[in-house]
N, C-alpha and C. Protein backbone atom coordinates (compact mmCIF):
# COMPACT_ATOMS: atom_id res chain seq x y z
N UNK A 1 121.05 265.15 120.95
CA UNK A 1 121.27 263.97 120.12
C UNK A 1 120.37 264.07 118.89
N UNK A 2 121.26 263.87 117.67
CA UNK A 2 120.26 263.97 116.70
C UNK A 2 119.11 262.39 116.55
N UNK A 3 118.08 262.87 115.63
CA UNK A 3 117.19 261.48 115.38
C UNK A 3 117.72 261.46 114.48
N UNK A 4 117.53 259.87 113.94
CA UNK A 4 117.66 259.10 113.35
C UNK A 4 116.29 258.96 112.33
N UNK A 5 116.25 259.26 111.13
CA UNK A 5 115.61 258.70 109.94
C UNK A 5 115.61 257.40 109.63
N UNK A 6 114.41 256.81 109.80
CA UNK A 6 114.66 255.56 109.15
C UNK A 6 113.47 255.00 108.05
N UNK A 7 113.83 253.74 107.66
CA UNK A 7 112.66 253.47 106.69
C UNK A 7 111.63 253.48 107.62
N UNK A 8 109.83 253.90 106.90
CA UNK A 8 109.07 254.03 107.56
C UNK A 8 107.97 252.86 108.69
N UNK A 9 108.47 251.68 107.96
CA UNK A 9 108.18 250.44 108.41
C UNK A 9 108.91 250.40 109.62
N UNK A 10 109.64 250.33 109.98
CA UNK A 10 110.85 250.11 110.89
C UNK A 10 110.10 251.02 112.62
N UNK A 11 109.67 251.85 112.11
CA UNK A 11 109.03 252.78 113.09
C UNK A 11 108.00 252.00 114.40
N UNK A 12 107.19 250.91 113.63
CA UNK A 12 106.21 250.29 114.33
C UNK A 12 106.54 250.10 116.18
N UNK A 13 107.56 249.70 116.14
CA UNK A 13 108.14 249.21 117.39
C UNK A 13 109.62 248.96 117.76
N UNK A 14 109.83 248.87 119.38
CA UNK A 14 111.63 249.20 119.40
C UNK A 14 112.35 247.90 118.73
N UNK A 15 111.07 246.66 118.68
CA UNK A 15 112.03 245.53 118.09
C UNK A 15 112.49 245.48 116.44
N UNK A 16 111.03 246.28 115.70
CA UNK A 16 111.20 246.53 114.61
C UNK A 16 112.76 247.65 114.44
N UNK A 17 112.52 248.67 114.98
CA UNK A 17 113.94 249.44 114.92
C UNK A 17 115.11 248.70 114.78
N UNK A 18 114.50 247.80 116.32
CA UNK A 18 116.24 247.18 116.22
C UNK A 18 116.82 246.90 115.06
N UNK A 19 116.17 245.65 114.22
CA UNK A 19 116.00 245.05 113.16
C UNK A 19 116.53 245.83 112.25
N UNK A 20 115.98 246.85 111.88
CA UNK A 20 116.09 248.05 111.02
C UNK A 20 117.83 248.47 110.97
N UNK A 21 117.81 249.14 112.63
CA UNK A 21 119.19 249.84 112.75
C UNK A 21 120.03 248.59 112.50
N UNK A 22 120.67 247.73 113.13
CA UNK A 22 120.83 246.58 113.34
C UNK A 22 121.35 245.35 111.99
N UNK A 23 120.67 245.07 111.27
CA UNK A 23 120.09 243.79 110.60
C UNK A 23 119.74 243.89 109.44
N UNK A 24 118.80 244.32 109.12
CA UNK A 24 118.28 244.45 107.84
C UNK A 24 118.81 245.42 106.63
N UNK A 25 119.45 244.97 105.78
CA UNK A 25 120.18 245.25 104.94
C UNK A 25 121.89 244.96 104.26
N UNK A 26 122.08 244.60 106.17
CA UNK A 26 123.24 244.87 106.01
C UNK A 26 123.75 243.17 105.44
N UNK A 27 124.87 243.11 104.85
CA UNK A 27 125.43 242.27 103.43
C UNK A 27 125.68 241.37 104.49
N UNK A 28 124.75 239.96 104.12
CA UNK A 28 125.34 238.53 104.98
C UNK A 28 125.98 237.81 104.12
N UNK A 29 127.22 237.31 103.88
CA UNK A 29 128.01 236.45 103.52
C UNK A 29 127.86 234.96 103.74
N UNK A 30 127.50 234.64 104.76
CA UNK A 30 127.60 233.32 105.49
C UNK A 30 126.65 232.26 105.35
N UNK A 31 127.32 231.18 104.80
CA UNK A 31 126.02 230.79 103.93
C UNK A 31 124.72 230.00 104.94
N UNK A 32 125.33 229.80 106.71
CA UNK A 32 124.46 228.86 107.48
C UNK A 32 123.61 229.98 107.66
N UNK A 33 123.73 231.53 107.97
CA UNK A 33 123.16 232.83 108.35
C UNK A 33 122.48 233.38 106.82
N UNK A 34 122.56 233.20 106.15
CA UNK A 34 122.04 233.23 104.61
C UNK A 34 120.68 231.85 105.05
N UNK A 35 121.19 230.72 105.40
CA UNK A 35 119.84 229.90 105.18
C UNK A 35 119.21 230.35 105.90
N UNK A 36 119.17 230.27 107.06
CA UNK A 36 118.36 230.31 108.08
C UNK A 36 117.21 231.32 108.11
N UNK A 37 117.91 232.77 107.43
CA UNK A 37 117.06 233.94 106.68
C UNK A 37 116.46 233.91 106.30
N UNK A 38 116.28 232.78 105.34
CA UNK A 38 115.71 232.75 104.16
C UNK A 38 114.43 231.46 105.06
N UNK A 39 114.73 230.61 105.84
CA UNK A 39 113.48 229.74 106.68
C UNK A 39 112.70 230.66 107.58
N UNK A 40 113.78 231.78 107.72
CA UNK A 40 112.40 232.53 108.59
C UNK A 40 111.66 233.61 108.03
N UNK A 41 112.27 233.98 106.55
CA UNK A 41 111.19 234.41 105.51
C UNK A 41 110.17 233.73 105.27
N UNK A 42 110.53 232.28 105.08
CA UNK A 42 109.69 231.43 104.74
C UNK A 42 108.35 231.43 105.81
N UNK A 43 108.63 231.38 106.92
CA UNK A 43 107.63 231.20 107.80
C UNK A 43 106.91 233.01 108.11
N UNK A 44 107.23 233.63 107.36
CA UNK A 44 106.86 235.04 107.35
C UNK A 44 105.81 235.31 106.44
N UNK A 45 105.66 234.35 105.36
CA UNK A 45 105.03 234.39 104.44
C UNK A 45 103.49 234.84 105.08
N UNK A 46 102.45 236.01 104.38
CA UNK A 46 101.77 236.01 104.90
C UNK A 46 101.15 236.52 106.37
N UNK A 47 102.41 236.76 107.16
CA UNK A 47 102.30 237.47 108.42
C UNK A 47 103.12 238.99 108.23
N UNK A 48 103.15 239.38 110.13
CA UNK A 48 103.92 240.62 110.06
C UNK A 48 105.50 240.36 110.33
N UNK A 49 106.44 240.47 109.95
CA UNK A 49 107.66 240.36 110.32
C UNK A 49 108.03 240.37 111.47
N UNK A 50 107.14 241.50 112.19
CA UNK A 50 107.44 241.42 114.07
C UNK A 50 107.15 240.28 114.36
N UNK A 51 105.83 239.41 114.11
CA UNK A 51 105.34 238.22 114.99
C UNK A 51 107.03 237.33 114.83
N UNK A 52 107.30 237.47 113.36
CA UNK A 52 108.60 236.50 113.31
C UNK A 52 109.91 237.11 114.24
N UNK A 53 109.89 238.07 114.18
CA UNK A 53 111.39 239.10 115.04
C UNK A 53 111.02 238.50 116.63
N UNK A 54 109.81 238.30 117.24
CA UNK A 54 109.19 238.22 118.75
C UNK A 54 109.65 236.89 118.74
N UNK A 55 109.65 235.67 117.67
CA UNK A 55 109.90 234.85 117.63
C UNK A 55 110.93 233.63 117.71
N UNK A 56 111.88 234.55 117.22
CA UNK A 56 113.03 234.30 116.17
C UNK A 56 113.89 233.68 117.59
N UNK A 57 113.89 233.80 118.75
CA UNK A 57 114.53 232.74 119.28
C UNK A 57 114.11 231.50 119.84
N UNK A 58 112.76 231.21 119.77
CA UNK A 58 112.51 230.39 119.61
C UNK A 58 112.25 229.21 118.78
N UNK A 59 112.21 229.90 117.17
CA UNK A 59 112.65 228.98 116.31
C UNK A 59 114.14 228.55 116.11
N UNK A 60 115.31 229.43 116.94
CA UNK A 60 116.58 229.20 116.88
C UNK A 60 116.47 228.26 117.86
N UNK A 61 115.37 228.02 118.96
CA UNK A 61 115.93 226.82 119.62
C UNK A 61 115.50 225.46 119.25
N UNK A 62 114.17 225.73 118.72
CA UNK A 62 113.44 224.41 118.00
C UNK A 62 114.00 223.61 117.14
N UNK A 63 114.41 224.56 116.17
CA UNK A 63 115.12 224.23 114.91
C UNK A 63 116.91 224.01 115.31
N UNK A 64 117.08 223.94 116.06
CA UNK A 64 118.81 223.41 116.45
C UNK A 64 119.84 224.30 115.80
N UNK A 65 119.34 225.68 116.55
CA UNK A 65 120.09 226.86 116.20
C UNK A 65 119.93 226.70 114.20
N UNK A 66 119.09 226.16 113.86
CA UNK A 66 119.33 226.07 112.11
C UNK A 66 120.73 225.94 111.97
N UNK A 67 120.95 224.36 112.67
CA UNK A 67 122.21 224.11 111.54
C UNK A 67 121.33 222.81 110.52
N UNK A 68 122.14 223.42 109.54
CA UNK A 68 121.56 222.78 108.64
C UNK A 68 121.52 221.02 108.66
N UNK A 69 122.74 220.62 109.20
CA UNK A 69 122.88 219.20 109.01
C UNK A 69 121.82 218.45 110.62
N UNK A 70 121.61 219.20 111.70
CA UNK A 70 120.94 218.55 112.46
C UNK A 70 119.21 218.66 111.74
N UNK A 71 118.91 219.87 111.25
CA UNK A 71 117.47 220.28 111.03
C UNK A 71 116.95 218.77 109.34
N UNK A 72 118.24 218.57 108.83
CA UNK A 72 118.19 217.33 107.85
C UNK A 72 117.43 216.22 108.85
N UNK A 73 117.92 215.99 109.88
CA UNK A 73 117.94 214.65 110.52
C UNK A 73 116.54 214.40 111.00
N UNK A 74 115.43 215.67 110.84
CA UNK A 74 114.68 215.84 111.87
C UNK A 74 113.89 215.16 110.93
N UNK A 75 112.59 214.24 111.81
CA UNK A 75 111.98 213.54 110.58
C UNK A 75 110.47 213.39 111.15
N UNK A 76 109.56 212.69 111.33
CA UNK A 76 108.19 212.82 111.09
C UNK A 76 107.95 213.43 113.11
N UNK A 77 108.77 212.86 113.88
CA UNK A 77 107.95 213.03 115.38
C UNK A 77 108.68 214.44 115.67
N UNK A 78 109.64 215.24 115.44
CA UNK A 78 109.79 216.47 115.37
C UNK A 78 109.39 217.39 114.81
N UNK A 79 108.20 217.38 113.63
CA UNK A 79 107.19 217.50 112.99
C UNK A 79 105.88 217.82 114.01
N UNK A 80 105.67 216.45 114.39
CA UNK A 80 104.82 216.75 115.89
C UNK A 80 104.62 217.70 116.59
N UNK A 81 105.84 217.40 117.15
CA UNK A 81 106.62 218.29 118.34
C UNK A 81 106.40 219.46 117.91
N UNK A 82 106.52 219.88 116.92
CA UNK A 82 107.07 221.47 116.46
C UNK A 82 105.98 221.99 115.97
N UNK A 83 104.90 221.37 115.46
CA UNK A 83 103.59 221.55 115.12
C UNK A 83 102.67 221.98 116.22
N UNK A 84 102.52 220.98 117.31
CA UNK A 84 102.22 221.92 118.58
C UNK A 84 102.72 222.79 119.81
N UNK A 85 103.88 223.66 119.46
CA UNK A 85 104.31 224.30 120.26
C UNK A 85 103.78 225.89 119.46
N UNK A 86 103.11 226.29 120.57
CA UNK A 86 102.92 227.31 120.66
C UNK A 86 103.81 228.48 120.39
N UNK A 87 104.76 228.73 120.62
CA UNK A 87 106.24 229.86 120.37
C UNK A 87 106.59 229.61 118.93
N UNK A 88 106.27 229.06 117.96
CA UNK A 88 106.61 229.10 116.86
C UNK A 88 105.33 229.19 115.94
N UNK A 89 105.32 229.65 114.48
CA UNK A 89 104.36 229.38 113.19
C UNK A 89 104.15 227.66 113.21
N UNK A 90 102.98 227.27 113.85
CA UNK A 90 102.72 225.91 113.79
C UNK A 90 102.41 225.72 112.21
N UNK A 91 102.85 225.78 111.33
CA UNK A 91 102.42 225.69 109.98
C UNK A 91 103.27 224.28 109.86
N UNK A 92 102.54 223.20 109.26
CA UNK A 92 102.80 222.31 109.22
C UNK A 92 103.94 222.00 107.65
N UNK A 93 103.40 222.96 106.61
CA UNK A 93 103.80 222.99 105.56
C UNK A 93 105.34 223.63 105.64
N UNK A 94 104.89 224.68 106.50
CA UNK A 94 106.38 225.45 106.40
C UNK A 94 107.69 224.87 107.48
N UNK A 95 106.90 224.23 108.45
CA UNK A 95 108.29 223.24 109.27
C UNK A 95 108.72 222.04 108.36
N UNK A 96 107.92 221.44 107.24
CA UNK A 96 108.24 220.61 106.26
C UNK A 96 109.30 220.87 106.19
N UNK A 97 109.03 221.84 105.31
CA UNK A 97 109.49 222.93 104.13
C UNK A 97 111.22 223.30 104.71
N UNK A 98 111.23 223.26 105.76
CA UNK A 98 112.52 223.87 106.67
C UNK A 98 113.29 222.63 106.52
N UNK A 99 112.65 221.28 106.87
CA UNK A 99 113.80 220.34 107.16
C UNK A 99 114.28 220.35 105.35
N UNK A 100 113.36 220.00 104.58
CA UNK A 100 113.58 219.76 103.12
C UNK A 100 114.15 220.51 102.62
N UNK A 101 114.40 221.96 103.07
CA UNK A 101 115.23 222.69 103.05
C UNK A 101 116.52 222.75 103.32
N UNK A 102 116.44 222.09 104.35
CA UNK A 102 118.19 221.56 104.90
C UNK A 102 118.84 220.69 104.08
N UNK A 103 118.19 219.61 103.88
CA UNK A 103 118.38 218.47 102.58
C UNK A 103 118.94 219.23 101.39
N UNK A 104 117.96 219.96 100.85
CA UNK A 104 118.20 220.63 99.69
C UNK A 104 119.84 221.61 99.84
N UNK A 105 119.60 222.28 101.07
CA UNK A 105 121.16 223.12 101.23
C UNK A 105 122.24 222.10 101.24
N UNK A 106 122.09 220.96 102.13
CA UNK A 106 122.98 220.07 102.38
C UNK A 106 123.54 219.36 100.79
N UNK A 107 122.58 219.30 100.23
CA UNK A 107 122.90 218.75 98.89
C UNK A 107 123.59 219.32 97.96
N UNK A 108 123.09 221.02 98.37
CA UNK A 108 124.34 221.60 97.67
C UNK A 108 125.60 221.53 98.13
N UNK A 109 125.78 221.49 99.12
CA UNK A 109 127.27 221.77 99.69
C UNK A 109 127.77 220.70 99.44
N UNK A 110 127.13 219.67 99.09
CA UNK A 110 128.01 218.06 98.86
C UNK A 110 128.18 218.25 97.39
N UNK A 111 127.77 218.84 96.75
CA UNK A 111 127.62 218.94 95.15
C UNK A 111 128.68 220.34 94.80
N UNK A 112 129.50 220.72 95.91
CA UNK A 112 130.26 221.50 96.10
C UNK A 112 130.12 223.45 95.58
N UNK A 113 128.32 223.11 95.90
CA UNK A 113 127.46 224.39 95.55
C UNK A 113 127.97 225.26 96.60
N UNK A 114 128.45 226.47 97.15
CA UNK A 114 128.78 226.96 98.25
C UNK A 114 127.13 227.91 98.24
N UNK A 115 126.81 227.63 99.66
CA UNK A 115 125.09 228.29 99.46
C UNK A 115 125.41 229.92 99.24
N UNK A 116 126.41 230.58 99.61
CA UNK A 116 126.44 232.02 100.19
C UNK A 116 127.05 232.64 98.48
N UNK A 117 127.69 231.82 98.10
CA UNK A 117 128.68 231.97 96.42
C UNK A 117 127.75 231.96 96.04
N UNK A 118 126.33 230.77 95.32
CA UNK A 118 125.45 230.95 94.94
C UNK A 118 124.63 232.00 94.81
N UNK A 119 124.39 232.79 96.07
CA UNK A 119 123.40 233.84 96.13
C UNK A 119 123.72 235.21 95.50
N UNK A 120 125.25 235.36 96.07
CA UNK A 120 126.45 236.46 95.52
C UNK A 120 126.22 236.39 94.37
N UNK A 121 126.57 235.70 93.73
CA UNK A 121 127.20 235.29 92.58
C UNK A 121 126.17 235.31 91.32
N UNK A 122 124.41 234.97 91.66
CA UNK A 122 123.62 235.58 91.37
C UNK A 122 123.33 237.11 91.12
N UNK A 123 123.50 237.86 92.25
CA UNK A 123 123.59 239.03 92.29
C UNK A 123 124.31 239.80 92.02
N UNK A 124 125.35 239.22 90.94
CA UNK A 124 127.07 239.98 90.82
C UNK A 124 127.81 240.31 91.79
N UNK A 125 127.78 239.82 92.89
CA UNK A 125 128.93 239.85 93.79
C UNK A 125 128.93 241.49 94.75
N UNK A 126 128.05 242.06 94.71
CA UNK A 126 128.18 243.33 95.28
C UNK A 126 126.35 243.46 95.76
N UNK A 127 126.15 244.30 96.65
CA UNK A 127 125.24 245.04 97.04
C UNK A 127 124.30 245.57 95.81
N UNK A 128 123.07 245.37 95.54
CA UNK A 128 122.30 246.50 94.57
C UNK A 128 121.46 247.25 95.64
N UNK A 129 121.34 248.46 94.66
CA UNK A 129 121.35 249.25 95.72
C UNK A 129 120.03 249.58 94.79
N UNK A 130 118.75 249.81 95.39
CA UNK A 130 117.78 250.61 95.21
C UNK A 130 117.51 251.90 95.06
N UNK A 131 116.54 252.64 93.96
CA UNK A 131 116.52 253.69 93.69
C UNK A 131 116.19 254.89 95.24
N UNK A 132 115.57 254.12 96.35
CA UNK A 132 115.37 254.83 97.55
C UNK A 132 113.59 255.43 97.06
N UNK A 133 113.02 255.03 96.27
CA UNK A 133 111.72 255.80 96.28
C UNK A 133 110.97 254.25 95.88
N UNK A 134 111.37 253.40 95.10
CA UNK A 134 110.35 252.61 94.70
C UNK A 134 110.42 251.10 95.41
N UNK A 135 109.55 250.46 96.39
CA UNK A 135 110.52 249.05 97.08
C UNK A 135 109.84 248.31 95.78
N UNK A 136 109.47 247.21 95.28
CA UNK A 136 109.00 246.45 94.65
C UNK A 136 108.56 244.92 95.51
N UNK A 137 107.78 244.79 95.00
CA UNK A 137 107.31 243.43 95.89
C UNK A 137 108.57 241.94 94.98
N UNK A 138 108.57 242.31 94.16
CA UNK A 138 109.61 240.66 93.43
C UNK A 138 110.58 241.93 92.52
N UNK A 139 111.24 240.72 91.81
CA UNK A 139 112.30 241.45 90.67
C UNK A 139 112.70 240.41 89.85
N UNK A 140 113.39 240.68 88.61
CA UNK A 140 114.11 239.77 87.97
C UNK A 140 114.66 239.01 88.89
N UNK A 141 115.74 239.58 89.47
CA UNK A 141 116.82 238.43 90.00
C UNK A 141 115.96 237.44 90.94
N UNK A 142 115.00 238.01 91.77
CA UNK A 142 113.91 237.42 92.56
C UNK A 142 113.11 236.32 91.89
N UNK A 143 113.19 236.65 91.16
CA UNK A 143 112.08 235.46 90.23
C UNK A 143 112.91 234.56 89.42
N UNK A 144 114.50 234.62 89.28
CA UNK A 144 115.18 233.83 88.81
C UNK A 144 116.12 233.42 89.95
N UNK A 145 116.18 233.91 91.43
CA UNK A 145 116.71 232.99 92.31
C UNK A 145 116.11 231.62 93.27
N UNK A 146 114.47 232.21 93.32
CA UNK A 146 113.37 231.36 93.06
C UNK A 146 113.22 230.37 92.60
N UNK A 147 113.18 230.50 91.37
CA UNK A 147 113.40 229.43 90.62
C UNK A 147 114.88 228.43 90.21
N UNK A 148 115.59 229.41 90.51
CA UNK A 148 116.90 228.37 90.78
C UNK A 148 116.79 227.62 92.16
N UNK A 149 116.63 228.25 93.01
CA UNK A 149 116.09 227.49 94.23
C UNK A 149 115.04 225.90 94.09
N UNK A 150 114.38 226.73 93.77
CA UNK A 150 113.39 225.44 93.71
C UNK A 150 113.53 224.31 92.81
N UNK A 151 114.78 224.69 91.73
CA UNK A 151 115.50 223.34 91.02
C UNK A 151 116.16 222.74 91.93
N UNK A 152 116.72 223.21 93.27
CA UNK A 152 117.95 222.68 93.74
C UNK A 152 117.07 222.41 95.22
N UNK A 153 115.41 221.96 94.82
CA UNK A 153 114.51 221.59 95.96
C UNK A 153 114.00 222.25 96.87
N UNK A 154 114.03 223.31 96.85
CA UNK A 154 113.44 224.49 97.90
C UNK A 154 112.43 224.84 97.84
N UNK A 155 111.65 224.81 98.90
CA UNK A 155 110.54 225.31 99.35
C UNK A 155 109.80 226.49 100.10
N UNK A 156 108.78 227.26 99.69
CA UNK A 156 108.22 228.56 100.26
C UNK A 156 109.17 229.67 100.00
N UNK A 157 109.63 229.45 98.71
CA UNK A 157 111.17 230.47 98.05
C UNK A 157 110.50 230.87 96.60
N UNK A 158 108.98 231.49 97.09
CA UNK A 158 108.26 232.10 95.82
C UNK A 158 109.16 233.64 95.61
N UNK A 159 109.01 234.00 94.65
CA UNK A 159 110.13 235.54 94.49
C UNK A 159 109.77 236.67 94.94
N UNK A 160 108.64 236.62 95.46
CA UNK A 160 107.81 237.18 96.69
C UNK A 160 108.82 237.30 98.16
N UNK A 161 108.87 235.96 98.56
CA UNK A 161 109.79 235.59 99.75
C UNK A 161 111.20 236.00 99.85
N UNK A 162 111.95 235.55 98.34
CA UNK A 162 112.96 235.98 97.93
C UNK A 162 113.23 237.26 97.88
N UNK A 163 112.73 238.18 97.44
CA UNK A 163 112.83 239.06 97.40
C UNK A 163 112.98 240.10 98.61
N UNK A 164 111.77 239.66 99.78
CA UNK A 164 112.34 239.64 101.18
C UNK A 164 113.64 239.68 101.64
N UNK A 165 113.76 238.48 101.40
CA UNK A 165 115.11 237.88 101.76
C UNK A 165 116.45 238.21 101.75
N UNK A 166 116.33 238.64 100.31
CA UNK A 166 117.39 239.22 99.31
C UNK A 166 117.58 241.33 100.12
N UNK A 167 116.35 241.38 100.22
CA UNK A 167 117.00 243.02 101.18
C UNK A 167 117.43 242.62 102.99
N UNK A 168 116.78 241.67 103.35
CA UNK A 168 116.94 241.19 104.72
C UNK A 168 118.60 241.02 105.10
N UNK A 169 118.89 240.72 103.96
CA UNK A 169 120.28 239.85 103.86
C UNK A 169 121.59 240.87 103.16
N UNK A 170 120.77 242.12 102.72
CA UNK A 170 121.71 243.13 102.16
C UNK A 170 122.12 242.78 101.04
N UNK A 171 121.61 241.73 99.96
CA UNK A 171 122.16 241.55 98.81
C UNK A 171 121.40 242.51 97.73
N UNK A 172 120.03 243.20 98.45
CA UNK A 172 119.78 244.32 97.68
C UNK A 172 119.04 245.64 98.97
N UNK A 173 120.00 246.72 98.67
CA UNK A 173 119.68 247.73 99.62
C UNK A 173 118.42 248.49 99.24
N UNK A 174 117.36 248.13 99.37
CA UNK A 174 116.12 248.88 99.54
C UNK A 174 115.83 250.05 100.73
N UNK A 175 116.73 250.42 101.63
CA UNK A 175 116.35 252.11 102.40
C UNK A 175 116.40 253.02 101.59
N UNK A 176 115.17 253.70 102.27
CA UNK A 176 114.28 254.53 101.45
C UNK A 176 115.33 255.89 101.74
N UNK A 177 115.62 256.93 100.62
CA UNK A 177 116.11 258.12 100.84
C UNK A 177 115.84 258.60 101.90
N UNK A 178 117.18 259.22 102.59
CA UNK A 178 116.87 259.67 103.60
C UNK A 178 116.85 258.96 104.88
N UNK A 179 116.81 257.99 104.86
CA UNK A 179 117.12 256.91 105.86
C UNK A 179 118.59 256.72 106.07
N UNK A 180 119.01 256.93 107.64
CA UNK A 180 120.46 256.92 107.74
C UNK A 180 121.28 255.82 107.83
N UNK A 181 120.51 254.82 107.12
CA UNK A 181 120.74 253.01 107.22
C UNK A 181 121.29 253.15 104.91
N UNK A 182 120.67 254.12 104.24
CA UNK A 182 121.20 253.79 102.65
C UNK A 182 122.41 254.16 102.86
């Protein structure tokens, strides 16, 4: 059986792989699977991505599978709740940040913003594809989806995060040459 090349990050561990082989990169369309990405970037901020990957079903259960219209509803005693549970980033700022987040998505979709068109549509509608040698920590489009974000109320969506996000989600292919995932 041949090996598999992959980006060098990805190597750390079998969950990281997964992720890797799996997930990361590949083009999400969907705009509830687009948010939710982007809340658990948010709560990534600052950590290792594994602690969030080890995690990630337990914020799918906290957070009400992240649909957006229940995570709206959630208001100061689910805050609480979610603040001291152990299985999740008790960050008080960033579980804010998640419901106000929902608000903010929800507001687009009533304002007949489609969240997933938005992001596309930013990005010209296709995959960018990286040179395979250089990742960059932000970018133009990163620092202007950011900031469109955060007109339309979003939070912990510095172009830092975004930019995350934006390869997490396959709207920009950052595998490194040679990796059997470009």
């Amino acid at each position: 059986m041949a090996v598999r090349t992959r980006c060098p990050w990805a190597e750390s561990s079998p969950v990281m792989q997964a992720y890797h082989d799996e997930e990361w990169g590949v083009p999400e369309r969907d705009s509830r699977a687009l948010w939710e990405k982007l809340q658990l970037d948010g709560f990534q901020a600052g950590l290792s991505w594994s602690i969030i990957l080890n995690k990630r079903d337990a914020f799918r259960e906290l957070f009400a599978g992240f649909d957006p219209e229940a995570v709206a509803r959630f208001g100061a005693d689910d805050v609480e709740r979610l603040v001291v549970d152990p299985r999740i980033i008790r960050s008080r700022a960033k579980i804010e940040a998640v419901i106000g987040n929902a608000r903010a998505y929800l507001d687009m979709r009533a304002a007949g913003e489609d969240f997933a068109e938005f992001v596309w549509g930013m990005a010209g509608g296709a995959p960018i594809r990286g040179d395979g040698e250089h990742v960059p920590a932000k970018t133009p489009l990163s620092e202007a989806m950011s900031k469109a974000l955060k007109a339309r109320g979003f939070k912990f969506v510095g172009p830092v995060i975004v930019y995350a996000w934006l390869q997490a989600c396959g709207v920009v292919d950052d595998h490194v040459e040679g990796c059997w995932r470009r």
